[in-house]
PDB file of N, CA and C in Angstrom:
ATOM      1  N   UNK A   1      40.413   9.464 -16.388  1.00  0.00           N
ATOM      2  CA  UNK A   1      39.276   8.596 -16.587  1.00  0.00           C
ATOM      3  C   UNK A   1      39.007   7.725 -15.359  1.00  0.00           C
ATOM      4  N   UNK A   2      40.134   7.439 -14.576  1.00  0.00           N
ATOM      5  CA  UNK A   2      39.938   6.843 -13.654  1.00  0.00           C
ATOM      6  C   UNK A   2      38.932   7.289 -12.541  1.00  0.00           C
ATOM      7  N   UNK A   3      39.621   8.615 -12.105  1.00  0.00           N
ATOM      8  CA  UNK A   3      39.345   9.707 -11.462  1.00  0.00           C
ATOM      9  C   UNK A   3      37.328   9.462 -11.322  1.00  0.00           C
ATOM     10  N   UNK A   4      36.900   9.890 -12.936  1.00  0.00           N
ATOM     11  CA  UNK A   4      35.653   9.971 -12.815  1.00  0.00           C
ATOM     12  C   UNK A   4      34.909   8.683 -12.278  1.00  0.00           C
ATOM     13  N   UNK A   5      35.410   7.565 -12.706  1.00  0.00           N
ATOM     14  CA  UNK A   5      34.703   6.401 -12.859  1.00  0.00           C
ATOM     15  C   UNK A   5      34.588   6.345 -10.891  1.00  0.00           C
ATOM     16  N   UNK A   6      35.074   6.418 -10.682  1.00  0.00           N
ATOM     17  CA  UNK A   6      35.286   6.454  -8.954  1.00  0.00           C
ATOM     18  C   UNK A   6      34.747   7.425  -8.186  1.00  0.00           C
ATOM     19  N   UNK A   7      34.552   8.415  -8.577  1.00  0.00           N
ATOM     20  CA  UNK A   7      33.516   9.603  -8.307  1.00  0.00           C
ATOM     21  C   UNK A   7      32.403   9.285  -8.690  1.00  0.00           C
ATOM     22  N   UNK A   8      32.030   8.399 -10.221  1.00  0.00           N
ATOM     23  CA  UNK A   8      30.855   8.250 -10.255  1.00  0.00           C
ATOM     24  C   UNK A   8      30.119   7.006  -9.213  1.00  0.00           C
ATOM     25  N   UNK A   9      31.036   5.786  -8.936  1.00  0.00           N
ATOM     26  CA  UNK A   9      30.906   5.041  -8.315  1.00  0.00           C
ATOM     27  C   UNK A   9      30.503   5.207  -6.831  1.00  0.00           C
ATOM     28  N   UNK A  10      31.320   6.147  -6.607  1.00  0.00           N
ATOM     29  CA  UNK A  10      30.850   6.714  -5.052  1.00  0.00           C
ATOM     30  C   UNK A  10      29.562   7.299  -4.753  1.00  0.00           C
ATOM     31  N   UNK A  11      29.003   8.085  -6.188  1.00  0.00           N
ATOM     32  CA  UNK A  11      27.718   8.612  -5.610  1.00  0.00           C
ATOM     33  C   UNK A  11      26.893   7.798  -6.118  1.00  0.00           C
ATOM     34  N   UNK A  12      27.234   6.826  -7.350  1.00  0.00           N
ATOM     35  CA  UNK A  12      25.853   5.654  -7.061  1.00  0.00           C
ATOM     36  C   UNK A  12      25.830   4.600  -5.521  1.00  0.00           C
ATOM     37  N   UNK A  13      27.040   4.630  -5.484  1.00  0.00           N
ATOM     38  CA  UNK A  13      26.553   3.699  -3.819  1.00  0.00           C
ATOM     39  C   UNK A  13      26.130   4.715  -2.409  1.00  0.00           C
ATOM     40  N   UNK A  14      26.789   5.712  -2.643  1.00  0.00           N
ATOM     41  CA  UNK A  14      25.600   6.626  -1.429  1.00  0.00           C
ATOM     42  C   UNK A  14      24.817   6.824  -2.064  1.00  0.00           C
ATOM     43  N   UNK A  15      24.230   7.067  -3.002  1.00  0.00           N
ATOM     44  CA  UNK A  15      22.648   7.312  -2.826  1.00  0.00           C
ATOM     45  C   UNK A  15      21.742   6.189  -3.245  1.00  0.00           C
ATOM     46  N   UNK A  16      22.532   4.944  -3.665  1.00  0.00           N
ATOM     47  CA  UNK A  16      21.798   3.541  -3.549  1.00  0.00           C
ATOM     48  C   UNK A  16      21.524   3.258  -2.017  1.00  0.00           C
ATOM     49  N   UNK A  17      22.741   3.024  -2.027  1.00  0.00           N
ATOM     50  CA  UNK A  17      23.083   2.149  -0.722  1.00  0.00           C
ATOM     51  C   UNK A  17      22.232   2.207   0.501  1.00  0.00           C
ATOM     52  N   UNK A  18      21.808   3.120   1.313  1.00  0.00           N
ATOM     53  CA  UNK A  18      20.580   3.757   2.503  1.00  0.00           C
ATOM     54  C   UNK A  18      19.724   3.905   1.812  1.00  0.00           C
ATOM     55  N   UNK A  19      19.068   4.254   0.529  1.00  0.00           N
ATOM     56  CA  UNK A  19      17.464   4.477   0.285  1.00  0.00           C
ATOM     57  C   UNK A  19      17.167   2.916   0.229  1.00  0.00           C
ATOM     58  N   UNK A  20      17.813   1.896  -0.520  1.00  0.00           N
ATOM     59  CA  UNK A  20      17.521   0.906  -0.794  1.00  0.00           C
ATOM     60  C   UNK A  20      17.252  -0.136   0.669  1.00  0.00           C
ATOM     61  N   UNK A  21      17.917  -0.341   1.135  1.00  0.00           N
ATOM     62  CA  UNK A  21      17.794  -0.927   2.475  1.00  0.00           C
ATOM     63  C   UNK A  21      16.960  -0.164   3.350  1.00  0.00           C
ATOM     64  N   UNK A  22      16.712   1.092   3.638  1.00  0.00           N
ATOM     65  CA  UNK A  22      15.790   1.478   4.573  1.00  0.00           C
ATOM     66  C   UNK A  22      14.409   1.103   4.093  1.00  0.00           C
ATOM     67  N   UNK A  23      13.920   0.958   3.290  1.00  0.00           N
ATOM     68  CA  UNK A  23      12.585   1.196   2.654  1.00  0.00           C
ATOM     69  C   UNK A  23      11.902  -0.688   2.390  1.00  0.00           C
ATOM     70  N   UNK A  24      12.604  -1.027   2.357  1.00  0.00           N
ATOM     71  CA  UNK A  24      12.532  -2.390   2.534  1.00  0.00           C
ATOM     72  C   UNK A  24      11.966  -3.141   3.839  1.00  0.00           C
ATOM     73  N   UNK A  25      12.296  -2.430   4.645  1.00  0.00           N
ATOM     74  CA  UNK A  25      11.894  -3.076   5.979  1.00  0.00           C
ATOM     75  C   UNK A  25      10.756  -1.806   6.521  1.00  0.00           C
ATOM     76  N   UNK A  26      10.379  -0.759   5.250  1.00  0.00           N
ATOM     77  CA  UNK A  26       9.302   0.247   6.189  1.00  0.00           C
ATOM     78  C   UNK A  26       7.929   0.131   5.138  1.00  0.00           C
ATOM     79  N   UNK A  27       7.723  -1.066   4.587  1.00  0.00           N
ATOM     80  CA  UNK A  27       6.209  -1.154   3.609  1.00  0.00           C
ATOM     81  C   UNK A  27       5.433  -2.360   4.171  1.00  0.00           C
ATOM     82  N   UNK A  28       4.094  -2.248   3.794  1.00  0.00           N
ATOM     83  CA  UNK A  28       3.523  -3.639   3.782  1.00  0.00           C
ATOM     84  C   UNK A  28       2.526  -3.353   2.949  1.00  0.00           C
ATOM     85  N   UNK A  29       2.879  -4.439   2.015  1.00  0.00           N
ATOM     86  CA  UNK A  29       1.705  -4.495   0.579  1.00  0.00           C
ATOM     87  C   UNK A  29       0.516  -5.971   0.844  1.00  0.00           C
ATOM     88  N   UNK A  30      -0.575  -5.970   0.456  1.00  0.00           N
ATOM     89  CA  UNK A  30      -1.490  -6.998   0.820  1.00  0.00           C
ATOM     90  C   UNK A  30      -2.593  -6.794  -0.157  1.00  0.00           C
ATOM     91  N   UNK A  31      -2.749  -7.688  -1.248  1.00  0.00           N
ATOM     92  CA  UNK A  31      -3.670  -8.244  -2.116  1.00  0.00           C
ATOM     93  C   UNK A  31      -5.296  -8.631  -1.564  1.00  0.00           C
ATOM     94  N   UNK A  32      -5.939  -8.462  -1.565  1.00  0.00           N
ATOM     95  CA  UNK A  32      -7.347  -8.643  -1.234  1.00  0.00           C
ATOM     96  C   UNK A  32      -8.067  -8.782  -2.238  1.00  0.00           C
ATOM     97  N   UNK A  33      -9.149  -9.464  -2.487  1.00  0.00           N
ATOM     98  CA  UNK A  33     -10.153 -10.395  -3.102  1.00  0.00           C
ATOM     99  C   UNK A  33     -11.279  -9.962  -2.581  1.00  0.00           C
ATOM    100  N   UNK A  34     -12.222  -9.640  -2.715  1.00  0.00           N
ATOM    101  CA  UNK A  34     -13.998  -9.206  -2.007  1.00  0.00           C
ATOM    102  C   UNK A  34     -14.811  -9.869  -3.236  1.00  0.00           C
ATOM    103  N   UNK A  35     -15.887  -9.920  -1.657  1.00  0.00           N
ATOM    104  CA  UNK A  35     -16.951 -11.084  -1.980  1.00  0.00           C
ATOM    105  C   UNK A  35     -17.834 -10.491  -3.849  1.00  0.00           C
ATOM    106  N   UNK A  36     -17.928  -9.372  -4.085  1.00  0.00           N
ATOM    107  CA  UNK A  36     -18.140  -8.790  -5.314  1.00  0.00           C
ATOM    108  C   UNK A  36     -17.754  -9.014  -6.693  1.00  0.00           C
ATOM    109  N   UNK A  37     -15.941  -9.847  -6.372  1.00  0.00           N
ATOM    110  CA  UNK A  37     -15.416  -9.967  -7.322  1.00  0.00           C
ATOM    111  C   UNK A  37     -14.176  -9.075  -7.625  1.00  0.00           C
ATOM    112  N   UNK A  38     -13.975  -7.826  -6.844  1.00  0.00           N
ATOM    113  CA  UNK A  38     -13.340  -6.795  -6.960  1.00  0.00           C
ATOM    114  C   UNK A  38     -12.171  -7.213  -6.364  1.00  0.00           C
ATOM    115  N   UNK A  39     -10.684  -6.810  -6.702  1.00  0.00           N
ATOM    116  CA  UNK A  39      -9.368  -7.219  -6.299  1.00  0.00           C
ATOM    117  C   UNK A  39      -8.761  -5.905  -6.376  1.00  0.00           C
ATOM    118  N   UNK A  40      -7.683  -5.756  -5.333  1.00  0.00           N
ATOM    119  CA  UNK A  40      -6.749  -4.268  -4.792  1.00  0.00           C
ATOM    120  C   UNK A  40      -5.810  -4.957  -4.683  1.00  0.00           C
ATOM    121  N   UNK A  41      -4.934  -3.844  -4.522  1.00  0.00           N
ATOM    122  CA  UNK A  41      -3.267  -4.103  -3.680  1.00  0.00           C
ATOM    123  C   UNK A  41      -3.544  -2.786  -3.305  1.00  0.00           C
ATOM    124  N   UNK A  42      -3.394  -3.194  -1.651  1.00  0.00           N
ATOM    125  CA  UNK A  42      -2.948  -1.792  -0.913  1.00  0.00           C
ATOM    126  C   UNK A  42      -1.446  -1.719  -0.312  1.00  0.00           C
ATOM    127  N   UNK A  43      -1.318  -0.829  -0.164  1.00  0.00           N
ATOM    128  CA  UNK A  43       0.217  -0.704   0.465  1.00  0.00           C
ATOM    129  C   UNK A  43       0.254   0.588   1.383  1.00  0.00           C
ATOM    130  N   UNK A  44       0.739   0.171   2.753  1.00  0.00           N
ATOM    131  CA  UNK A  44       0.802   0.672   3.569  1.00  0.00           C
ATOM    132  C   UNK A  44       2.964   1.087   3.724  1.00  0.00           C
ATOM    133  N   UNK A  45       3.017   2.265   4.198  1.00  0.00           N
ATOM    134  CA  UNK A  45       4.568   3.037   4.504  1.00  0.00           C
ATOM    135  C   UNK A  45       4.280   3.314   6.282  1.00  0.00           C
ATOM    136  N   UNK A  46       5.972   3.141   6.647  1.00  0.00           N
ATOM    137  CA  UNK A  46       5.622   3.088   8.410  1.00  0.00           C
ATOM    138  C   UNK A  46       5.893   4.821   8.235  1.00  0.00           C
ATOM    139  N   UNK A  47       6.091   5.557   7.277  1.00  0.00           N
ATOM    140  CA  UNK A  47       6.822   7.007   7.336  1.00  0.00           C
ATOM    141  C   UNK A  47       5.201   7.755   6.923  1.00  0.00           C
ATOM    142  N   UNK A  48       4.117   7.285   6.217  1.00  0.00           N
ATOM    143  CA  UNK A  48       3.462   7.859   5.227  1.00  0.00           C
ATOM    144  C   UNK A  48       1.684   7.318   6.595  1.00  0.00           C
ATOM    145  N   UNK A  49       0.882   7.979   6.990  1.00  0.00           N
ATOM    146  CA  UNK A  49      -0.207   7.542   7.437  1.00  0.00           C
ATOM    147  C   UNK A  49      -1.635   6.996   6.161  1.00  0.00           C
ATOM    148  N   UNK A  50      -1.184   7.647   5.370  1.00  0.00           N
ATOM    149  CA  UNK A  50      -2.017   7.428   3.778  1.00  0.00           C
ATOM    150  C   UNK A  50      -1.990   6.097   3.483  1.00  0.00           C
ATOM    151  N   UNK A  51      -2.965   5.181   3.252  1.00  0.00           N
ATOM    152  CA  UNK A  51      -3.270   3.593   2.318  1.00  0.00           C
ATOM    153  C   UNK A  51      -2.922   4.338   0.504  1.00  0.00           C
ATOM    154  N   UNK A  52      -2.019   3.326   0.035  1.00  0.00           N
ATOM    155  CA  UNK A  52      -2.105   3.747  -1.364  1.00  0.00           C
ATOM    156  C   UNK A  52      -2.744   2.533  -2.218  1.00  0.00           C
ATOM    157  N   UNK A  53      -3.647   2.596  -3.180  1.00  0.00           N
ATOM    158  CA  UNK A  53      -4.437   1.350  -3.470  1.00  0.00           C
ATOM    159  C   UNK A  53      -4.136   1.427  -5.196  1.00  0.00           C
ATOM    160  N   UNK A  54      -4.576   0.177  -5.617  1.00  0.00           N
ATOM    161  CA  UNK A  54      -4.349  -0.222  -6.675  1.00  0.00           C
ATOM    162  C   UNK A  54      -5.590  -0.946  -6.774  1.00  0.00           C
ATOM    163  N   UNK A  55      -6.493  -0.093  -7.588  1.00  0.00           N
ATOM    164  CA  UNK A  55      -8.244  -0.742  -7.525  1.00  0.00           C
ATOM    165  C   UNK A  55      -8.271  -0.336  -9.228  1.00  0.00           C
ATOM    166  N   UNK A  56      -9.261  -1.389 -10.014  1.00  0.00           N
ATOM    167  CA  UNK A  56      -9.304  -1.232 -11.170  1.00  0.00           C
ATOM    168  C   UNK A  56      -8.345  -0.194 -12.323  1.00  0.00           C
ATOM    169  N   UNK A  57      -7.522  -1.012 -11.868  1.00  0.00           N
ATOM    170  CA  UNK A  57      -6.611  -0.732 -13.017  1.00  0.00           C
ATOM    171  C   UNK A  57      -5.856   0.716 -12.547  1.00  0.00           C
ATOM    172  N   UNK A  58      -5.953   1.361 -11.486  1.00  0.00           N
ATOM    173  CA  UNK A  58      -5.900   3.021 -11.211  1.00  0.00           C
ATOM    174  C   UNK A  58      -5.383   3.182 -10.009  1.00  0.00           C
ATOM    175  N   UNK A  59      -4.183   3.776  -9.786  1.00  0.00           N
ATOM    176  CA  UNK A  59      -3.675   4.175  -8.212  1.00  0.00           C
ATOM    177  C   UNK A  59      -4.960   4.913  -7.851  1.00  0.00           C
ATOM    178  N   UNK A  60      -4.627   5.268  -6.584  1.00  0.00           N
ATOM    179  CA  UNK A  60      -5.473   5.891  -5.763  1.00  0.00           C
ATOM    180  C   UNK A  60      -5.153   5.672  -4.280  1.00  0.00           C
ATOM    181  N   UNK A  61      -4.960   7.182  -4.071  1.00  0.00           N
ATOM    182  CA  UNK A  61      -4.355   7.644  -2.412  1.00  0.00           C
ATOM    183  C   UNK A  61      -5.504   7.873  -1.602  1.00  0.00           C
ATOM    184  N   UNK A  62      -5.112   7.200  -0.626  1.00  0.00           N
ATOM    185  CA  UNK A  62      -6.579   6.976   0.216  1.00  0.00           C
ATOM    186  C   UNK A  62      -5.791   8.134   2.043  1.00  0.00           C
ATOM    187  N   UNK A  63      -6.387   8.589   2.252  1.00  0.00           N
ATOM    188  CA  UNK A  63      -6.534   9.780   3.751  1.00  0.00           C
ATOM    189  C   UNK A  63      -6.743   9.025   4.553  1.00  0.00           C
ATOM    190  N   UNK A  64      -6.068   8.533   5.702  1.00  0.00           N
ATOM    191  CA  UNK A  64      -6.652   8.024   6.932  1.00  0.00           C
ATOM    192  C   UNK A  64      -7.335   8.727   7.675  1.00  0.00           C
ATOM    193  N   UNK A  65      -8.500   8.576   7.656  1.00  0.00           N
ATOM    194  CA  UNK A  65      -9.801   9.493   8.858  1.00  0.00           C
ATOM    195  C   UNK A  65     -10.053   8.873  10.317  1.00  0.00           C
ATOM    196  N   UNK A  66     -10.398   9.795  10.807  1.00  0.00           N
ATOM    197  CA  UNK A  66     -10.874   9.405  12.487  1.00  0.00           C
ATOM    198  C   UNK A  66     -11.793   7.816  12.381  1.00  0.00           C
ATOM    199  N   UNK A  67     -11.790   7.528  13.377  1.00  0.00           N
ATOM    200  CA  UNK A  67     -12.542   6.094  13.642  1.00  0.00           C
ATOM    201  C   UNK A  67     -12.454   5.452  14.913  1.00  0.00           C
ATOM    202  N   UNK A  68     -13.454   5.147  15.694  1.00  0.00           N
ATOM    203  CA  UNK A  68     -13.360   4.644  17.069  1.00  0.00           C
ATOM    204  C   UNK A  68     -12.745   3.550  16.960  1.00  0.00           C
ATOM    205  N   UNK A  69     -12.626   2.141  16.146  1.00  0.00           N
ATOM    206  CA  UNK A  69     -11.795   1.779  16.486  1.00  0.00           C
ATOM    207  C   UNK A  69     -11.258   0.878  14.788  1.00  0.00           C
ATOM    208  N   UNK A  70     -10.499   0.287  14.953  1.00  0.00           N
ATOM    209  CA  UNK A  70      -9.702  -0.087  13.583  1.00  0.00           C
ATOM    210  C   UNK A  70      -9.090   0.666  13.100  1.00  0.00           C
ATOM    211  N   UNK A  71      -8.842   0.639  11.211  1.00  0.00           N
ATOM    212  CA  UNK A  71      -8.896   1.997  10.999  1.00  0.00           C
ATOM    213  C   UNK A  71      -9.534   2.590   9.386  1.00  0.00           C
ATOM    214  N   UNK A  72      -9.726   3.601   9.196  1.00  0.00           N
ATOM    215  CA  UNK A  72     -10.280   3.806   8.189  1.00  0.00           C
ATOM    216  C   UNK A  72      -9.832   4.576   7.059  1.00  0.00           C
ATOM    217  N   UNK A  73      -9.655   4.582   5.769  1.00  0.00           N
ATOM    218  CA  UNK A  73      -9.098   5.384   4.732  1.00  0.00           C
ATOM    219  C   UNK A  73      -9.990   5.645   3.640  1.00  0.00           C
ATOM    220  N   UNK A  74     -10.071   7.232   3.449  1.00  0.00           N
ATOM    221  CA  UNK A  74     -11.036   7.319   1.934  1.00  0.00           C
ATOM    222  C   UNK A  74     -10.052   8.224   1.093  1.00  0.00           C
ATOM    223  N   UNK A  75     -11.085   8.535  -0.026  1.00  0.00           N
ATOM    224  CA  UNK A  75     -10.164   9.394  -0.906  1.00  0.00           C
ATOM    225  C   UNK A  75     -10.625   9.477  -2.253  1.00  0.00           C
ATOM    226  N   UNK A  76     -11.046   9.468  -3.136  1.00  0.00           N
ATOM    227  CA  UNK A  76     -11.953   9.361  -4.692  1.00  0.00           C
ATOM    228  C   UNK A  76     -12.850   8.701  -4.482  1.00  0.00           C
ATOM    229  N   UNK A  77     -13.859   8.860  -3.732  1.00  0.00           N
ATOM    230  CA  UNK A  77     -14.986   8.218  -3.814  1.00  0.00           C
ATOM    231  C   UNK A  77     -14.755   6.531  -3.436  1.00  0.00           C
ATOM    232  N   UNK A  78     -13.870   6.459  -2.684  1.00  0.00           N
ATOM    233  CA  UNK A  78     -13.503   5.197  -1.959  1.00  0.00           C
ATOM    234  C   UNK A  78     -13.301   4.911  -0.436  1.00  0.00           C
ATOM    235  N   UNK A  79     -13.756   4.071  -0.254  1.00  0.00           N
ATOM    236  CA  UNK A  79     -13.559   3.986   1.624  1.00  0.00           C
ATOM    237  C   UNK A  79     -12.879   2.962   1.566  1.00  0.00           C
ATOM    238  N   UNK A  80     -11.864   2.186   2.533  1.00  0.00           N
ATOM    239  CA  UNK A  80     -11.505   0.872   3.015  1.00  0.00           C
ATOM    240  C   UNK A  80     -11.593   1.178   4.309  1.00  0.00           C
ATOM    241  N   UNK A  81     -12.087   0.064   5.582  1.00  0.00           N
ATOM    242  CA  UNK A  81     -12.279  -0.341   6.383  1.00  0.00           C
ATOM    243  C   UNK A  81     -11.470  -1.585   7.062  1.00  0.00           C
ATOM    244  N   UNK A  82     -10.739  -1.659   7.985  1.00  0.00           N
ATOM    245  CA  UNK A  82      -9.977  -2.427   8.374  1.00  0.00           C
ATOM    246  C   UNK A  82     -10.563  -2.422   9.581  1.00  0.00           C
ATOM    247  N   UNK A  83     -10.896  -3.282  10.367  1.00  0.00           N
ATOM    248  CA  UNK A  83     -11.429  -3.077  12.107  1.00  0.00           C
ATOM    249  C   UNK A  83     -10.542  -4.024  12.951  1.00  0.00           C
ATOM    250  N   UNK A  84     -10.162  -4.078  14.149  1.00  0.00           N
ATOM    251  CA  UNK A  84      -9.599  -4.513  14.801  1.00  0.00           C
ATOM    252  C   UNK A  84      -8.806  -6.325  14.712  1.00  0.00           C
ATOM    253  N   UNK A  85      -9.901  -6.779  14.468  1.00  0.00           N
ATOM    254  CA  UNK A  85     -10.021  -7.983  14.283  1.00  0.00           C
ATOM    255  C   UNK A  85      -9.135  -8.310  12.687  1.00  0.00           C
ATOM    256  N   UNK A  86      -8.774  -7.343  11.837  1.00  0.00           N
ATOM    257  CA  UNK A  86      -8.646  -7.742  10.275  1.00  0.00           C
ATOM    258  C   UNK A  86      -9.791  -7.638   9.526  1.00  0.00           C
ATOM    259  N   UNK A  87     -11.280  -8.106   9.677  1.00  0.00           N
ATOM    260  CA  UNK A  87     -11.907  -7.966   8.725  1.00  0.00           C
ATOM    261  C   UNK A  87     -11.928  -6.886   7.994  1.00  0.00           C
ATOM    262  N   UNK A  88     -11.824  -6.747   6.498  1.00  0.00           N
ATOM    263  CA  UNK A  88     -11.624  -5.719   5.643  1.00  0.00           C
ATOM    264  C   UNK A  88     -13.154  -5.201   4.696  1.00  0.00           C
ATOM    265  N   UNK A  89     -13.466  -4.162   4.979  1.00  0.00           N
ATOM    266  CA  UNK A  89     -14.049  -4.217   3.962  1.00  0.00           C
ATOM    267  C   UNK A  89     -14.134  -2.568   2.869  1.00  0.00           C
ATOM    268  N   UNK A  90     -14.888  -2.871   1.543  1.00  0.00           N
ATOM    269  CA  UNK A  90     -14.251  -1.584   0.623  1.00  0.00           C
ATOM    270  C   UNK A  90     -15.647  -1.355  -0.052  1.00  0.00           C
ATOM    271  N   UNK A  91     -15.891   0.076  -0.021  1.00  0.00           N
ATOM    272  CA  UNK A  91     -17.153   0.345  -1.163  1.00  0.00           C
ATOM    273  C   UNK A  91     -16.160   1.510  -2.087  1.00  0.00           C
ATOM    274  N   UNK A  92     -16.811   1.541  -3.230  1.00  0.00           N
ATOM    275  CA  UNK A  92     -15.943   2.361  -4.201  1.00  0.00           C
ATOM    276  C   UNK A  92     -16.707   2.274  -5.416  1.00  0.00           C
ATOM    277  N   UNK A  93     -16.630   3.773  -5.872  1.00  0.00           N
ATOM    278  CA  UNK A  93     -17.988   4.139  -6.887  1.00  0.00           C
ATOM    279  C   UNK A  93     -19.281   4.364  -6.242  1.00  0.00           C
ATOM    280  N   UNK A  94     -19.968   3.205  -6.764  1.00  0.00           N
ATOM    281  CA  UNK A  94     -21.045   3.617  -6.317  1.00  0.00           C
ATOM    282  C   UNK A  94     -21.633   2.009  -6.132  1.00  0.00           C
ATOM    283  N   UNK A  95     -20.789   1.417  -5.822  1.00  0.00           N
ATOM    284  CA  UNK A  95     -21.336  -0.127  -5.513  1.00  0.00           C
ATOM    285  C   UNK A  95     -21.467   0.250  -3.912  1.00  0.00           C
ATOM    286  N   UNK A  96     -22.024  -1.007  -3.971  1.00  0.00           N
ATOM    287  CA  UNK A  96     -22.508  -0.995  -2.251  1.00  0.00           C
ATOM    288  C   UNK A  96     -21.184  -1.889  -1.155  1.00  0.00           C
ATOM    289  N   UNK A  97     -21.049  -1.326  -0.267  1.00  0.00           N
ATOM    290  CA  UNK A  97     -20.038  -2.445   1.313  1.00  0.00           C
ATOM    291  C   UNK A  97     -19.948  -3.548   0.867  1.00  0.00           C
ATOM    292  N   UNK A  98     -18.539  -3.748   0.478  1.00  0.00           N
ATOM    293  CA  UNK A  98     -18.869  -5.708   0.149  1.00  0.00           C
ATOM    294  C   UNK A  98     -17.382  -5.727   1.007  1.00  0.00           C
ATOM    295  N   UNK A  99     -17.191  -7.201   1.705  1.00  0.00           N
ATOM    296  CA  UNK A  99     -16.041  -7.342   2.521  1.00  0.00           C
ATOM    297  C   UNK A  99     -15.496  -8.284   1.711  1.00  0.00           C
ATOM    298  N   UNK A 100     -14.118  -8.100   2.145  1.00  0.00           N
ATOM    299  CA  UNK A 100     -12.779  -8.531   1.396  1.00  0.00           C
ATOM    300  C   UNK A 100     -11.605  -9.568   2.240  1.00  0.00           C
ATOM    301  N   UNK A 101     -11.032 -10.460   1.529  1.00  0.00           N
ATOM    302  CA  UNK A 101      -9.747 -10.906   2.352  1.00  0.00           C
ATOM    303  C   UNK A 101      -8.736 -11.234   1.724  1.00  0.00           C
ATOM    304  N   UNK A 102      -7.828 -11.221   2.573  1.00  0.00           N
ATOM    305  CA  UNK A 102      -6.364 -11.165   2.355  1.00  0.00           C
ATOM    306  C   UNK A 102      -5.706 -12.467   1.440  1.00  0.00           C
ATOM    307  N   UNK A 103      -5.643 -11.751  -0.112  1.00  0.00           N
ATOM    308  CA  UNK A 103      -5.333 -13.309  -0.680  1.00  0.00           C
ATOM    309  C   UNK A 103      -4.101 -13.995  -0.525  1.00  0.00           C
ATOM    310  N   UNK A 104      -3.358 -14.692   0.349  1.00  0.00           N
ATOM    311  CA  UNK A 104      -2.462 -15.616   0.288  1.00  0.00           C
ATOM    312  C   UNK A 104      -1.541 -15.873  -1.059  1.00  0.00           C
ATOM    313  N   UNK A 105      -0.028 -15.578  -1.086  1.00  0.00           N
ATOM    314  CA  UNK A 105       0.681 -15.731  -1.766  1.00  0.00           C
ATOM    315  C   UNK A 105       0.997 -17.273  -1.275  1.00  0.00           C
ATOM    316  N   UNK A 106       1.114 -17.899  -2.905  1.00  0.00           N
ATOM    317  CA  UNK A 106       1.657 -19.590  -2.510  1.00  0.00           C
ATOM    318  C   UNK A 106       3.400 -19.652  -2.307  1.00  0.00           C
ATOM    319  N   UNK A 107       3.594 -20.602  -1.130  1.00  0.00           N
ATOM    320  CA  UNK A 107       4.990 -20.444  -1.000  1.00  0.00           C
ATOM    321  C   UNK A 107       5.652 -21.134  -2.175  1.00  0.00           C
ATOM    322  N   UNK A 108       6.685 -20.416  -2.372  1.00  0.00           N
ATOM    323  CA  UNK A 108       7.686 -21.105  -3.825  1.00  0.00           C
ATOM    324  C   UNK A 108       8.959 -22.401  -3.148  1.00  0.00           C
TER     325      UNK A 108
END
């Protein structure tokens, strides 16, 4: 009994141990607010070129496409727009370009 408990122990900490810590330091998630009323969480991976969004209630994987400069992601009938500067902006459905910003988490 021993035997197992220690075998099992070993393969929960290798295969905890490196997924958990690498992945931690390779995301960036960011809440946005637009002038429409409409609210996302996108999340960006340093491994993955894809925006993954969280728009009404519904994942949704967004394609990074060509763009002179900033950068740009669509994917279900959704665009986001990021340009150099940060300004963000998102059309989706069939609403019209409305720009968005980065809502601020309050420090605890």
């Amino acid at each position: 009994m021993g035997r197992h408990k220690a075998v099992l122990l070993g393969i929960t900490i290798l295969t905890a141990g490196p997924s958990g810590a690498g992945h931690a330091d390779a995301q960036t998630f960011r809440t946005y607010r637009c002038v429409d009323g409409t609210q996302f969480i996108v999340g960006f991976y340093d491994y993955d070129t894809r925006a993954f969004l969280q728009i009404d209630g519904e994942p949704v994987t967004l394609a990074k496409r060509l763009t002179v400069s900033g950068m740009r992601y669509s994917g279900a009938g959704i665009t986001l727009r990021i340009d150099k500067s940060g300004a963000t902006t998102v059309k989706h459905l069939k609403r019209p370009v409305t720009a968005c910003a980065v809502i601020e988490k309050p420090a605890l």
